[in-house]
Protein backbone atom coordinates (compact mmCIF):
# COMPACT_ATOMS: atom_id res chain seq x y z
CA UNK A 1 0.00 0.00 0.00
CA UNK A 2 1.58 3.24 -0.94
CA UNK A 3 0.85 6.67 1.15
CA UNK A 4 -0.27 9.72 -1.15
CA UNK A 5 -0.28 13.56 0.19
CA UNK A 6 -1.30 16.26 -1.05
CA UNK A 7 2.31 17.14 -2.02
CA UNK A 8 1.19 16.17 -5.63
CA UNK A 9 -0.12 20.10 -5.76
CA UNK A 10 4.32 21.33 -6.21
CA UNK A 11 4.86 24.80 -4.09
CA UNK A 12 7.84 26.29 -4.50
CA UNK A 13 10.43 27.76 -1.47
CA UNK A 14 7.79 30.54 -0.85
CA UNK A 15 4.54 28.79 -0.15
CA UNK A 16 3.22 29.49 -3.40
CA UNK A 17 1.43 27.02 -5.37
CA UNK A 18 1.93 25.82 -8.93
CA UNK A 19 -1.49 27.86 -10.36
CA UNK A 20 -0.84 30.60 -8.16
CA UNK A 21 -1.63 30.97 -4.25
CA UNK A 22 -0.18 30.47 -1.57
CA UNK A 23 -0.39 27.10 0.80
CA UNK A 24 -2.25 28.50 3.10
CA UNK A 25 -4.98 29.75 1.08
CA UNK A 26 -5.08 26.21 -0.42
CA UNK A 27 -5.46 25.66 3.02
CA UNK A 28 -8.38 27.99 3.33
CA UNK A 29 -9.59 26.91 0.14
CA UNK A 30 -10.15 23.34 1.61
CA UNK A 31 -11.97 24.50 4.48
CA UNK A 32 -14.55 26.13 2.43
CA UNK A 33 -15.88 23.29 1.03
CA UNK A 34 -14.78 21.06 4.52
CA UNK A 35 -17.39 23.55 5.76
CA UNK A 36 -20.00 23.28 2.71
CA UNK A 37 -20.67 19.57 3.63
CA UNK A 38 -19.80 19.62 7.44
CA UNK A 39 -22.35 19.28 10.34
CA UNK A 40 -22.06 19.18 14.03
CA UNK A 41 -21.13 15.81 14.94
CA UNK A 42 -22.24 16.64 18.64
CA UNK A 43 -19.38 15.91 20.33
CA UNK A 44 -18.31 16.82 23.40
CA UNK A 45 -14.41 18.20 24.11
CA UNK A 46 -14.21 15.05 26.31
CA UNK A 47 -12.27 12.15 24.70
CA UNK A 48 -14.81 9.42 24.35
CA UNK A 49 -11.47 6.87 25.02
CA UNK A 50 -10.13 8.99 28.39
CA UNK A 51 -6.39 9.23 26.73
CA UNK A 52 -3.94 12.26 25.96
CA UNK A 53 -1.47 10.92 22.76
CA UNK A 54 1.65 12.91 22.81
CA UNK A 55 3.62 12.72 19.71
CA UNK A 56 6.15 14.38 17.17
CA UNK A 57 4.81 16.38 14.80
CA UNK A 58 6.48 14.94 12.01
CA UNK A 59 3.97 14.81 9.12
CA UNK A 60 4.89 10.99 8.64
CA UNK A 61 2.78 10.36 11.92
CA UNK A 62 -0.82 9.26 10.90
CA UNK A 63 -1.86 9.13 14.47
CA UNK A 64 -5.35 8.69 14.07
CA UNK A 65 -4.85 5.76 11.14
CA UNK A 66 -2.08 4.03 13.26
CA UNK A 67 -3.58 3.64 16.19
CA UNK A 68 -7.19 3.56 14.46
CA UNK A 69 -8.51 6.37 16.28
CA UNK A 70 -11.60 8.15 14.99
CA UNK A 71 -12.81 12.00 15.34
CA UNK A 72 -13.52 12.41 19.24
CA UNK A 73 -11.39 9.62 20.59
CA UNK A 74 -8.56 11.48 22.34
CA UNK A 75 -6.71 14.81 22.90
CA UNK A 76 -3.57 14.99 20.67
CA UNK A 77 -0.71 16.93 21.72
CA UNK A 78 2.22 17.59 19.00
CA UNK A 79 5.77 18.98 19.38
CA UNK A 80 9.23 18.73 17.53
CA UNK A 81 10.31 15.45 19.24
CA UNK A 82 7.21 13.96 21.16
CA UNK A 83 8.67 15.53 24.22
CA UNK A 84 7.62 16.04 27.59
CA UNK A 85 8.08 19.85 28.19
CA UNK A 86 6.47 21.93 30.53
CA UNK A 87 3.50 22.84 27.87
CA UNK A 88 3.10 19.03 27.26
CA UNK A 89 2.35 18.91 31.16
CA UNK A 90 0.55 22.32 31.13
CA UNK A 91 -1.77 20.35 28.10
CA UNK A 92 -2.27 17.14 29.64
CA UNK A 93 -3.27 18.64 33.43
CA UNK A 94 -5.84 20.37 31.40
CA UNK A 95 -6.90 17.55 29.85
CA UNK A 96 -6.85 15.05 33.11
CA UNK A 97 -8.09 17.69 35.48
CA UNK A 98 -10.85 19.95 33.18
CA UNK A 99 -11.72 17.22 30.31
CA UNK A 100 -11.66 13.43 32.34
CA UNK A 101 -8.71 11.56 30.75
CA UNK A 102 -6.96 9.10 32.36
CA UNK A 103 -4.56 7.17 30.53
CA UNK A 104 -1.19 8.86 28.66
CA UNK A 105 0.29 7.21 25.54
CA UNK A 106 3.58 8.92 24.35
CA UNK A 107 5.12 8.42 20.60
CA UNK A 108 8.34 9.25 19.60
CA UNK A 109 9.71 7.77 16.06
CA UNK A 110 12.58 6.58 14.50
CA UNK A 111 14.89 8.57 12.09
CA UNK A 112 13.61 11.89 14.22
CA UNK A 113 14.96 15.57 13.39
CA UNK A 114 16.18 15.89 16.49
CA UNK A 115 18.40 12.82 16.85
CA UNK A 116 20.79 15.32 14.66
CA UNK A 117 20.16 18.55 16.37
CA UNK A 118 22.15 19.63 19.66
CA UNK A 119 21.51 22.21 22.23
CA UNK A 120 24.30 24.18 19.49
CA UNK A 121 20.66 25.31 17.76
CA UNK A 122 20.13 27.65 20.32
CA UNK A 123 23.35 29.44 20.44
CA UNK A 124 22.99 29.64 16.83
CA UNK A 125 19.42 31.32 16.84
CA UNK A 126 20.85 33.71 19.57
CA UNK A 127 23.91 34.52 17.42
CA UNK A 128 21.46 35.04 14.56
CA UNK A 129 18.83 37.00 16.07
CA UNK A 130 20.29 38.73 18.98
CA UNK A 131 17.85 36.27 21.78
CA UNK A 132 18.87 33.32 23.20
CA UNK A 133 15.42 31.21 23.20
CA UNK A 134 13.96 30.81 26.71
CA UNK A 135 13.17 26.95 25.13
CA UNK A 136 15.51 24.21 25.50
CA UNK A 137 15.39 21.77 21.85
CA UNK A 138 15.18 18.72 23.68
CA UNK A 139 17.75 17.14 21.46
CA UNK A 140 18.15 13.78 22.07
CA UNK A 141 20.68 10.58 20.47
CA UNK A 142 18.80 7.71 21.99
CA UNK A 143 15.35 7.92 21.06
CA UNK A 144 14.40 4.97 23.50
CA UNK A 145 15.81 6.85 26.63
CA UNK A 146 13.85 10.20 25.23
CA UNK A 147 10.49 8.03 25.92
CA UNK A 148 11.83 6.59 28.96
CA UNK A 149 12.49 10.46 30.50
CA UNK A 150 9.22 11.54 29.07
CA UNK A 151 7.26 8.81 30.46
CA UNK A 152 9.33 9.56 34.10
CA UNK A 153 8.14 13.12 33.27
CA UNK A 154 4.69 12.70 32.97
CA UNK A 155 4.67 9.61 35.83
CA UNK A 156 6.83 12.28 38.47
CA UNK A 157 4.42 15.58 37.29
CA UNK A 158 2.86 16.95 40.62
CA UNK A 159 0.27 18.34 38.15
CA UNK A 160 -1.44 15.24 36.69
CA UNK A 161 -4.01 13.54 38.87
CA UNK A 162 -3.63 10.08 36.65
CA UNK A 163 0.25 9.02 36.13
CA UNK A 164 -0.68 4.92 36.69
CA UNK A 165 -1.44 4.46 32.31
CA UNK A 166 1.35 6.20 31.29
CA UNK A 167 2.92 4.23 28.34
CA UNK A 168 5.57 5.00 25.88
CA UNK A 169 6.70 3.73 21.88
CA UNK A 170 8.71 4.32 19.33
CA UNK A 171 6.52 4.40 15.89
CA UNK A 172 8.48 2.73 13.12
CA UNK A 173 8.39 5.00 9.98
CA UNK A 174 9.62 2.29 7.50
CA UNK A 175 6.89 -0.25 9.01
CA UNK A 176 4.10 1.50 10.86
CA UNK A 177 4.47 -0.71 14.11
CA UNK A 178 4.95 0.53 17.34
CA UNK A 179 7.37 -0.54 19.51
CA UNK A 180 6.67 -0.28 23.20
CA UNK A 181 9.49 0.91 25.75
CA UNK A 182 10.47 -0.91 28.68
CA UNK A 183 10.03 2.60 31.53
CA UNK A 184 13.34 0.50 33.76
């Protein structure tokens, strides 16, 4: 089975579309007639399965088709890595404490961006732009110890009222299959 995108439409290093545009108003374009046909599933913001997913935001990650998810079934919360940061926690005490989940899955991947990045980024940004970013990357070499700090993250938070289903994988972007990480 091979994976089409919507990369078949070629933009060039601005944004702009072959026919004119720019991404984003193919973007905008798309939610017009999203809109034309849509109606209120009645959903409420509560995830019907009680989880948070926290994941990289690598477009490669079809969260919803890999883990067979459907509109509704859980909160999704995407950075650069999959890692556990303080906005992560900040997200998923909102969603435990305000919206009723309970259980945390966390997804890293292989052959991740920032398996080649270093802490060096930031000195480079501040050198560039005259701020050192109050962020830290989060680079990291061993993507199955990056889970196993996020899940001791999430488990250790003195923010989340549910830290017992806290599991962590590494999603396979050659394969599709998770692999789940040992938290010892």
């Amino acid at each position: 089975m091979s994976m089409t995108t919507s990369a078949s439409v070629p933009a060039d290093s601005t944004g702009t579309t072959v026919g004119g545009g720019s991404v984003t108003d193919r973007l905008v374009d798309a939610n017009r007639k999203y809109a034309a046909e849509f109606t209120d599933p009645g959903m409420d913001a509560r995830p019907v399965l009680k989880v948070a997913v926290v994941a990289c935001m690598d477009a490669r990650l079809d969260l919803h088709a890999a883990l067979g998810l459907e509109l509704g079934d859980c909160h999704t919360i995407r950075n650069a890595g999959g890692v556990v940061t303080d906005d992560v926690i900040r997200s998923l005490t909102i969603s435990q404490r305000a919206l009723g989940t309970r259980s945390v899955v966390l997804i890293h991947h292989t052959g991740c961006g920032l398996e080649s990045l270093t802490e060096e980024f930031r000195h480079d940004l501040e050198m560039e732009v005259g701020q050192r970013p109050a962020w830290a990357v989060e680079a990291f070499r061993d993507v199955d110890q990056d889970v196993r700090q996020s899940m001791q993250r999430v488990r250790t938070s003195p923010f989340l009222l549910h830290t017992d289903d806290v599991r962590g994988f590494v999603f396979d972007v050659k394969t599709g299959l998770l692999r789940e990480i040992d938290p010892a």
